[in-house]
C-alpha atoms as a PDB file:
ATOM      1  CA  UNK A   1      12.728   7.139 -10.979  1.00  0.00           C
ATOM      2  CA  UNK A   2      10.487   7.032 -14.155  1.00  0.00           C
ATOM      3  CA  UNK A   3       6.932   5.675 -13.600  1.00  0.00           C
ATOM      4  CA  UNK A   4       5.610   3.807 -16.364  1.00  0.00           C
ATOM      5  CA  UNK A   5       2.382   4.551 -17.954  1.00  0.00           C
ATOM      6  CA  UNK A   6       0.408   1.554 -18.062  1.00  0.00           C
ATOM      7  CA  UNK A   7      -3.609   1.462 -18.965  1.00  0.00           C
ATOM      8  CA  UNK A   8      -5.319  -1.408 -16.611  1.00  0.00           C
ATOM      9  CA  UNK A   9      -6.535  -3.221 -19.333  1.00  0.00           C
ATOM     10  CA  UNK A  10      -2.630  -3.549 -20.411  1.00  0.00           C
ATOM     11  CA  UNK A  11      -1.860  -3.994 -16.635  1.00  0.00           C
ATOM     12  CA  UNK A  12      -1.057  -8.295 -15.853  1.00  0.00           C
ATOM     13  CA  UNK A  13       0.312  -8.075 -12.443  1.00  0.00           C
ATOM     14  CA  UNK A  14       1.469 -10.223  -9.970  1.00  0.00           C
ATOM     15  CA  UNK A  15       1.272  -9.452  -6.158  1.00  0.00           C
ATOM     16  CA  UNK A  16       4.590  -8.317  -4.706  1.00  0.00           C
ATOM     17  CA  UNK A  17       5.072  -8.965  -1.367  1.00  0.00           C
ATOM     18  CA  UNK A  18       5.452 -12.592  -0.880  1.00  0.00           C
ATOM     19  CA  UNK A  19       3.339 -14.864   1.592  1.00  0.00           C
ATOM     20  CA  UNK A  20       4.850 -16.498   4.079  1.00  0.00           C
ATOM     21  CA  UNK A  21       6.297 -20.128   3.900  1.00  0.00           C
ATOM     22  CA  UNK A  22       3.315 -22.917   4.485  1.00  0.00           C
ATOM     23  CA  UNK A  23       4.018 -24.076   7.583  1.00  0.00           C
ATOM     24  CA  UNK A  24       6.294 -21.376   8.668  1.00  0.00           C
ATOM     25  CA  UNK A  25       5.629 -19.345  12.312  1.00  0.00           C
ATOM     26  CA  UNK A  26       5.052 -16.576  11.864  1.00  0.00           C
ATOM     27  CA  UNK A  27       7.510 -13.593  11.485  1.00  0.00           C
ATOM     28  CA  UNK A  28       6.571 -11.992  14.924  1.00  0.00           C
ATOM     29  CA  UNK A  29       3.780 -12.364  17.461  1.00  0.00           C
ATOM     30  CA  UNK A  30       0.719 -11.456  16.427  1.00  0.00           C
ATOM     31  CA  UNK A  31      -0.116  -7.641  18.086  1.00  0.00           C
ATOM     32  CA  UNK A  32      -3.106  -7.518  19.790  1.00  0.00           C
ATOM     33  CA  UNK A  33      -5.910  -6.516  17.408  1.00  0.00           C
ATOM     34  CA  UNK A  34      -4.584  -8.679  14.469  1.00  0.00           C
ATOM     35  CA  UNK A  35      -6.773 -10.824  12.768  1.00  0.00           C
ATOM     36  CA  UNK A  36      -6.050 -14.470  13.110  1.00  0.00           C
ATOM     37  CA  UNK A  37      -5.096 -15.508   9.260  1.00  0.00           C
ATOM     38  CA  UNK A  38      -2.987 -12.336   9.247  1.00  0.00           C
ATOM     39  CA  UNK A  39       0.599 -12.448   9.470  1.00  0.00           C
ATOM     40  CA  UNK A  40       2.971  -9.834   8.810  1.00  0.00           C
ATOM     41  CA  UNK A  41       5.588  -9.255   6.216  1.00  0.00           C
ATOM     42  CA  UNK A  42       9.206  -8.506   6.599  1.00  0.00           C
ATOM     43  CA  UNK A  43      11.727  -6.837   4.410  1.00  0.00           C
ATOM     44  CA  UNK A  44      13.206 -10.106   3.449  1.00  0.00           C
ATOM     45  CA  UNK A  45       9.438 -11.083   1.975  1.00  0.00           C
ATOM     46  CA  UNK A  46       9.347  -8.095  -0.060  1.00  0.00           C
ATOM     47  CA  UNK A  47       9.916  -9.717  -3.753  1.00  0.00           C
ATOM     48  CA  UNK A  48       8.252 -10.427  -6.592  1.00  0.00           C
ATOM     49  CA  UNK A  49       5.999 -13.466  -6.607  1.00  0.00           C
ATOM     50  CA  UNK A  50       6.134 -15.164 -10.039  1.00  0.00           C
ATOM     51  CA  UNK A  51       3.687 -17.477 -10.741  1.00  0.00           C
ATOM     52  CA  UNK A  52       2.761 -18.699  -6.715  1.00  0.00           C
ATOM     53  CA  UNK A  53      -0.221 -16.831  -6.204  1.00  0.00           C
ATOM     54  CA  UNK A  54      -1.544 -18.989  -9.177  1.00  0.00           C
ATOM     55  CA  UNK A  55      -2.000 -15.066 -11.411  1.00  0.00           C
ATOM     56  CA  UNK A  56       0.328 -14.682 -14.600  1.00  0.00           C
ATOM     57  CA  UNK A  57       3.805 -12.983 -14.055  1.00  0.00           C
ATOM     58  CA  UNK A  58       3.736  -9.183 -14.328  1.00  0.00           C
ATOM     59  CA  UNK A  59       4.003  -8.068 -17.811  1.00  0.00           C
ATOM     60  CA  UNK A  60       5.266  -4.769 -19.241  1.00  0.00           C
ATOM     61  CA  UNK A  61       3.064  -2.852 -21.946  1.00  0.00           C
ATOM     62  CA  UNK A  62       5.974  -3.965 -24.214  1.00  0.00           C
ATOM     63  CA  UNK A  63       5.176  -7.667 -23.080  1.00  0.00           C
ATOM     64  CA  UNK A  64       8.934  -8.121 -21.242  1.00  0.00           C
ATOM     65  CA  UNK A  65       8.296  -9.836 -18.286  1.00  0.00           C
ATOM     66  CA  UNK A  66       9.066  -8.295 -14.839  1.00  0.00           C
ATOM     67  CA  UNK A  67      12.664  -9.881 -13.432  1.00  0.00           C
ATOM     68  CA  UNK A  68      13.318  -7.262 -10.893  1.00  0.00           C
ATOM     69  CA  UNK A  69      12.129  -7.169  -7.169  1.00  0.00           C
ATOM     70  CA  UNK A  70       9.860  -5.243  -6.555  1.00  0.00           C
ATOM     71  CA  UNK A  71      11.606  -3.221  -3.254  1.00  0.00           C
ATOM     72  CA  UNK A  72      12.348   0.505  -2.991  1.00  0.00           C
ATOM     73  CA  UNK A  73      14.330   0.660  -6.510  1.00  0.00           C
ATOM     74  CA  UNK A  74      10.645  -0.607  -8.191  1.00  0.00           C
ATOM     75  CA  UNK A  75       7.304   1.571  -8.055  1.00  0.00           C
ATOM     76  CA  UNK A  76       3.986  -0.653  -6.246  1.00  0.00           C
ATOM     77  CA  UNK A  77       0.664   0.475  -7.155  1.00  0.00           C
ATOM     78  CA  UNK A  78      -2.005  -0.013  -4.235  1.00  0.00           C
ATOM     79  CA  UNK A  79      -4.780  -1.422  -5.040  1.00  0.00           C
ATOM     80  CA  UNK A  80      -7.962  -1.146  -2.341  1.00  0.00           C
ATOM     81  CA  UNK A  81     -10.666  -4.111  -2.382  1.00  0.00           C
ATOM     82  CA  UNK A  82     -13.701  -2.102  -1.607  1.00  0.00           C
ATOM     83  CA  UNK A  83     -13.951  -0.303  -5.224  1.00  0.00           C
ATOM     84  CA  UNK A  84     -11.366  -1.712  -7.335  1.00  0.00           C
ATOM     85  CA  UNK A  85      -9.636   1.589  -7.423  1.00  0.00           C
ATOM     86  CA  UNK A  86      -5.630   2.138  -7.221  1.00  0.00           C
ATOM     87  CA  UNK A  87      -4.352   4.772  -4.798  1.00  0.00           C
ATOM     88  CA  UNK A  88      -3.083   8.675  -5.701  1.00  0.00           C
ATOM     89  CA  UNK A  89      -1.430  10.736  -4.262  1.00  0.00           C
ATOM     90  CA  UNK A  90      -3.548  14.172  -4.427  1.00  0.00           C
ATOM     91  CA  UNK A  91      -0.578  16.858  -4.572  1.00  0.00           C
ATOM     92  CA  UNK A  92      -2.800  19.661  -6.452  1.00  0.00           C
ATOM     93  CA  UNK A  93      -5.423  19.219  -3.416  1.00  0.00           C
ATOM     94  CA  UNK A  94      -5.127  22.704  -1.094  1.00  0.00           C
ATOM     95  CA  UNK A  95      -3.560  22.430   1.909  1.00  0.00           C
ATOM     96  CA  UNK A  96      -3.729  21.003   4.241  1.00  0.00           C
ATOM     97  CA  UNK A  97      -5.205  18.355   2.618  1.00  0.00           C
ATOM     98  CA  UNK A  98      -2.136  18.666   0.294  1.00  0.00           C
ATOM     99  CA  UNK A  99      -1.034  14.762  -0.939  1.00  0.00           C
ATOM    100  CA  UNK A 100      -3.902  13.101   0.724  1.00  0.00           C
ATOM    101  CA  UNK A 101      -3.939   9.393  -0.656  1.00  0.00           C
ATOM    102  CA  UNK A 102      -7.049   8.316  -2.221  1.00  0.00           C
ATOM    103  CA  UNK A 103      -8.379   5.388  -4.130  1.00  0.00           C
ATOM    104  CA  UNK A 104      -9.534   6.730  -6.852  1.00  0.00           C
ATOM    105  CA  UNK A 105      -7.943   5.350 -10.512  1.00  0.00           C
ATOM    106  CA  UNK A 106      -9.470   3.073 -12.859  1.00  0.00           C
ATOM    107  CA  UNK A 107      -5.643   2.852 -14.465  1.00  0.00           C
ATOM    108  CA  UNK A 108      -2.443   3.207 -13.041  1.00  0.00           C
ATOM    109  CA  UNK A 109      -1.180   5.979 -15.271  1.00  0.00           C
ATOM    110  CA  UNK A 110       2.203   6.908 -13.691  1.00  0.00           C
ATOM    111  CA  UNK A 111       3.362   8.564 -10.520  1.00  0.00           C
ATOM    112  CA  UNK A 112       0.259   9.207  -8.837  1.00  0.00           C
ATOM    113  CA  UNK A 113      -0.675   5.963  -8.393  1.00  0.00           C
ATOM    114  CA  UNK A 114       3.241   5.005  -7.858  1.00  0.00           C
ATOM    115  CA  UNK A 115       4.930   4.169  -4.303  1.00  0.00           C
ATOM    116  CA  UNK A 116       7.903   2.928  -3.037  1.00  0.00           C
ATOM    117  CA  UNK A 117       8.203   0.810  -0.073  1.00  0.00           C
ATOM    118  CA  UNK A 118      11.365   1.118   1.988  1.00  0.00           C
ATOM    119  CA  UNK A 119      12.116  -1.465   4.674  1.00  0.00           C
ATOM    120  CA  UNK A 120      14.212  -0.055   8.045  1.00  0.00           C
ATOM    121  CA  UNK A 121      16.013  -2.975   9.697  1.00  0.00           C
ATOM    122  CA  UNK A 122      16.269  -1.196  13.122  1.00  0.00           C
ATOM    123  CA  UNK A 123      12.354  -0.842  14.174  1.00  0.00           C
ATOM    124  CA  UNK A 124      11.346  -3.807  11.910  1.00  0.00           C
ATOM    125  CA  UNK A 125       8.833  -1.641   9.593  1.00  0.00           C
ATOM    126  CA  UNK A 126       8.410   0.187   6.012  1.00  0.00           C
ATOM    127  CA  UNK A 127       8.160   3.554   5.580  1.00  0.00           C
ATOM    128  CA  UNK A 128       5.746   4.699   2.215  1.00  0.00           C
ATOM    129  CA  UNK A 129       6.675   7.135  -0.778  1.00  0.00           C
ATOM    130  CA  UNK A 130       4.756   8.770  -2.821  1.00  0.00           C
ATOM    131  CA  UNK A 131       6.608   8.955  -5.879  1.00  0.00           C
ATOM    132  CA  UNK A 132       4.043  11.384  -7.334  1.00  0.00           C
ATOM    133  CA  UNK A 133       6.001  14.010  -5.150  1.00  0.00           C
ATOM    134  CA  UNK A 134       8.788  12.288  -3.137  1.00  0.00           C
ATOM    135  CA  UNK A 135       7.462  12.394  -0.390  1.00  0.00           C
ATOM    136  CA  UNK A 136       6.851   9.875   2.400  1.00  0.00           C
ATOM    137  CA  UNK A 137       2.997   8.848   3.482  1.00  0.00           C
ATOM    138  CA  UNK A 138       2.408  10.310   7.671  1.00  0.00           C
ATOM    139  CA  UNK A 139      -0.824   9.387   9.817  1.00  0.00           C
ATOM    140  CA  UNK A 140      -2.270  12.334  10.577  1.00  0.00           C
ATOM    141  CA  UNK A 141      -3.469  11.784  13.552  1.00  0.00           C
ATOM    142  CA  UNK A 142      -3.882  15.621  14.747  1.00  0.00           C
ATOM    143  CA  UNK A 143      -6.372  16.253  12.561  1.00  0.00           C
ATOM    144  CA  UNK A 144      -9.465  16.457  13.593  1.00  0.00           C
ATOM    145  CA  UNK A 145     -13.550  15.154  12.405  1.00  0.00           C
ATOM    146  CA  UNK A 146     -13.462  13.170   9.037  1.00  0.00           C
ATOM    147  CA  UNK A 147     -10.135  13.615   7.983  1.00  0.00           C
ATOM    148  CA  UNK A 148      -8.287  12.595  11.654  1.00  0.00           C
ATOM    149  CA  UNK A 149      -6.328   9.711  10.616  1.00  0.00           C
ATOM    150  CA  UNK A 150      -5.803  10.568   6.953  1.00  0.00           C
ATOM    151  CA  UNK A 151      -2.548   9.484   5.112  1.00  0.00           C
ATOM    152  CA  UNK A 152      -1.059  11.556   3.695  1.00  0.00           C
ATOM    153  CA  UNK A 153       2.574  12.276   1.563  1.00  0.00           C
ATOM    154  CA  UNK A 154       4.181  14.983   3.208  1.00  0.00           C
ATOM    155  CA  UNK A 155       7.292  14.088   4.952  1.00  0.00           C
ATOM    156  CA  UNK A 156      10.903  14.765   3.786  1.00  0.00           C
ATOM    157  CA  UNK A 157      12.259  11.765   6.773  1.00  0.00           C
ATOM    158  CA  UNK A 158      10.620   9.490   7.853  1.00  0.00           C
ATOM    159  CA  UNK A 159       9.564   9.339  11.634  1.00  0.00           C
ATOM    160  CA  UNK A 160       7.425   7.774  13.754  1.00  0.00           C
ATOM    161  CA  UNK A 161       4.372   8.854  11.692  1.00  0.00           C
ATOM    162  CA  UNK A 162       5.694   7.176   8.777  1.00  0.00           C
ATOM    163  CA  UNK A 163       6.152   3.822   9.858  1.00  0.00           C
ATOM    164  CA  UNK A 164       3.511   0.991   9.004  1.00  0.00           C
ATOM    165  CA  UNK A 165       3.580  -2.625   9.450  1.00  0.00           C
ATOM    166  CA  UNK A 166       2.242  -5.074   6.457  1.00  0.00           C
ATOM    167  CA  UNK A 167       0.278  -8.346   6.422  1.00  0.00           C
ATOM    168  CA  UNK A 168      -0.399 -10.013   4.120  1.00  0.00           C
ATOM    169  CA  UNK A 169      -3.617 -13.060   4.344  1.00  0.00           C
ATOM    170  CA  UNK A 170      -2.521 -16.214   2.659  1.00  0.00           C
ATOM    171  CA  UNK A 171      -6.123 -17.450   1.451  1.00  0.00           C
ATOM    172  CA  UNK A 172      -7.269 -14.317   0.393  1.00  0.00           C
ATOM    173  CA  UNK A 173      -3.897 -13.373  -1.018  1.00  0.00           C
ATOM    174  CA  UNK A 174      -4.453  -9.699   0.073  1.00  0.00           C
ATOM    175  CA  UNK A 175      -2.509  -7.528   2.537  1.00  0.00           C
ATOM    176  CA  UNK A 176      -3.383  -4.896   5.160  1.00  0.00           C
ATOM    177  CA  UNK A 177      -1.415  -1.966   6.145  1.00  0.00           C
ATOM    178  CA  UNK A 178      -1.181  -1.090   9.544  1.00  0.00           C
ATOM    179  CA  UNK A 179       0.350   2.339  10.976  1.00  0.00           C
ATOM    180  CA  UNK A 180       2.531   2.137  14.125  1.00  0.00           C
ATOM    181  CA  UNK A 181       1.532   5.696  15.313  1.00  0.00           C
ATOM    182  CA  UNK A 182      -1.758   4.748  16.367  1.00  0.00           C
ATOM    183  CA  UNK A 183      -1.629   1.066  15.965  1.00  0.00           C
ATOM    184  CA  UNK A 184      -4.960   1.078  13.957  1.00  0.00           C
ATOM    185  CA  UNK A 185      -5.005  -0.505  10.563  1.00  0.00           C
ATOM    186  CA  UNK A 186      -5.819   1.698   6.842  1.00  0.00           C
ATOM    187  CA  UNK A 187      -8.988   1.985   5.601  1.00  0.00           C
ATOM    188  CA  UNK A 188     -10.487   3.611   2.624  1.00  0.00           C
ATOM    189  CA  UNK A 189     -13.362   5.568   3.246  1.00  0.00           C
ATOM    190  CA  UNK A 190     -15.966   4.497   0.078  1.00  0.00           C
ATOM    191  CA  UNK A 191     -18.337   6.433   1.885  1.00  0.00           C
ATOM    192  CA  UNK A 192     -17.499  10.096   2.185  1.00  0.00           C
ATOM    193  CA  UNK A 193     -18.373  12.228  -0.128  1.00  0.00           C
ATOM    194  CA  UNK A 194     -16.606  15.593  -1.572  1.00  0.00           C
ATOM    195  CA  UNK A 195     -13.068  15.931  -2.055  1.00  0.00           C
ATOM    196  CA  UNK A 196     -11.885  13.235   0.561  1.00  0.00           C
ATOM    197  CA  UNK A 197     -14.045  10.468  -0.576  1.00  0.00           C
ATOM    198  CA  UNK A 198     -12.294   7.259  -1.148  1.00  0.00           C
ATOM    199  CA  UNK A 199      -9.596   9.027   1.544  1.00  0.00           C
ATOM    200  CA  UNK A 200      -7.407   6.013   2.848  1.00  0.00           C
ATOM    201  CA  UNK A 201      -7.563   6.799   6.912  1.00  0.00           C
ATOM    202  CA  UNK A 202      -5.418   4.608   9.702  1.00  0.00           C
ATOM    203  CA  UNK A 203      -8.699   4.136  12.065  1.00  0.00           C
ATOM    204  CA  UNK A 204      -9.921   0.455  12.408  1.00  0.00           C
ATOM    205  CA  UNK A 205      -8.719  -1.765  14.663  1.00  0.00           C
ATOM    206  CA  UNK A 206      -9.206  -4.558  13.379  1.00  0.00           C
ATOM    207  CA  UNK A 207      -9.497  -6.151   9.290  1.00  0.00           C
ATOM    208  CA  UNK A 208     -13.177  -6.479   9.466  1.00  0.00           C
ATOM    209  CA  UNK A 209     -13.275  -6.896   5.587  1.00  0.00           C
ATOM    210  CA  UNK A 210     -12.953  -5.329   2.149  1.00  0.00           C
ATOM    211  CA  UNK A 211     -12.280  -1.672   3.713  1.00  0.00           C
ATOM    212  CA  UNK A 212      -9.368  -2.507   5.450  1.00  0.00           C
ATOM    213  CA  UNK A 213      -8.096  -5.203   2.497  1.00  0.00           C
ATOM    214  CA  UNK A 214      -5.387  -4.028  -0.106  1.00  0.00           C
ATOM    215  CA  UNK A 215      -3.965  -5.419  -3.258  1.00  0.00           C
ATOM    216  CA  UNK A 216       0.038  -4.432  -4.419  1.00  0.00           C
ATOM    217  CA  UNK A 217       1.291  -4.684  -7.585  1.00  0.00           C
ATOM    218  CA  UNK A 218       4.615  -4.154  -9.045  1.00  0.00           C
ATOM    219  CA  UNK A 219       4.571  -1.278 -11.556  1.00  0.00           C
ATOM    220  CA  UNK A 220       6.587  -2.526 -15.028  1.00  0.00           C
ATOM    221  CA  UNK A 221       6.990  -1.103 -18.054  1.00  0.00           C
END
C-alpha cells in the first residue's frame, strides 16, 4: 500500500470509525472497567464518517474528497489527545525496543504514522498494523519497569497479543483502545523522558482522561 504524504496543515480529516446509532444499545456489555459514555466499536462501524461528527469531509492534498472506507484497504493515522501528536512506528529504534509506537509527529508524513485496522469476526476484535514495517502492534506485557506494557509492531500473525477492542465516546467524539491481553486500556506516556517518551503503553484501567483518549483519521491523498 502507498502512504500518502500529507503536511497537517494540508491534513482536513474526518474521524473514521463511526459512533454508534443515538439510541442504539450498545454493541456488547460493557466489560468491567469501562467507562460509562464508552461503548465499543464493531467491524461493521468501521467507515468513514462524512460530515456527522459536524468536521469537514477528509480531503486529499489534491483537494479530492475521501469516498473510500476507511477499513484495512485505507491507512488511519492515530492521533493521541494529551499532546496533539500522531503515532510512529519507531523501526530504526534498537532492539528490543525495535517498532515501539510513539506519539510523536507534528505531520503525518507517510508510513510511520500509517496503520491499518483489521477486524476478525471470530473473537469480535481488531488486530493493528504498522504499515511503516508490516507488522502487527503486540502488548508487551513481559517486559519489565517503564516499558512493561509497551506496544509495539512486531508480529508477522496476529495472536492473542495483538488483539484490542475500540470505543469510541459519542460527546467527546474520541475513541480509546483497549488490549485484550491484559484487559487494560492504551495510554501515552507524556511524561517519560529519553527515547520512550510519548511511548503508547496498555496499563490503565480505566479512561481517566486525555492519556487514555485517541483521535483516528483516515489517511487520503
Amino acid at each position: 500500500m502507498t502512504s500518502a504524504l500529507l503536511s497537517l496543515s494540508a491534513l482536513l480529516t474526518a474521524s473514521v470509525l463511526a459512533a454508534p446509532a443515538a439510541g442504539a444499545a450498545p454493541y456488547i456489555d460493557r466489560p468491567a472497567g469501562v467507562p460509562a459514555g464508552w461503548e465499543r466499536v464493531a467491524g461493521d462501524d468501521l467507515t468513514h464518517i462524512t460530515g456527522a461528527s459536524g468536521r469537514p469531509q477528509s480531503l486529499s492534498t489534491s483537494g479530492r474528497s475521501a469516498a473510500a472506507p476507511a477499513d484495512e484497504s485505507g491507512p488511519v493515522a492515530i492521533k493521541s489527545m494529551r499532546n496533539g501528536k500522531f503515532t510512529a512506528t519507531e523501526v530504526n529504534y534498537p532492539a528490543p525496543n525495535t517498532g515501539a509506537l510513539r506519539a510523536r509527529s507534528t505531520a503525518v508524513t507517510g508510513a510511520w504514522e500509517s496503520f491499518a485496522f483489521e477486524w476478525d469476526e471470530a473473537d469480535q476484535t481488531f488486530a493493528i498494523k504498522s504499515l511503516a514495517n508490516n507488522r502487527y502492534v503486540a502488548v508487551e506485557k513481559n517486559f519489565t519497569g517503564q516499558a512493561q506494557n509497551t506496544l509495539r509492531a512486531r508480529s508477522t500473525t496476529a495472536g492473542g497479543w495483538e488483539r484490542f477492542e475500540v470505543y469510541h465516546n459519542e460527546d467527546l467524539n474520541l475513541y480509546a483502545l483497549r488490549s485484550t491481553l491484559n484487559n487494560l486500556f492504551v495510554a501515552m506516556e507524556n511524561s517519560y523522558t529519553g527515547s520512550l517518551q510519548y511511548t503508547l503503553r496498555a496499563r490503565s484501567a480505566d479512561v481517566t482522561g486525555s492519556w487514555e483518549q485517541f483521535d483516528l483519521y483516515n489517511i487520503v491523498g
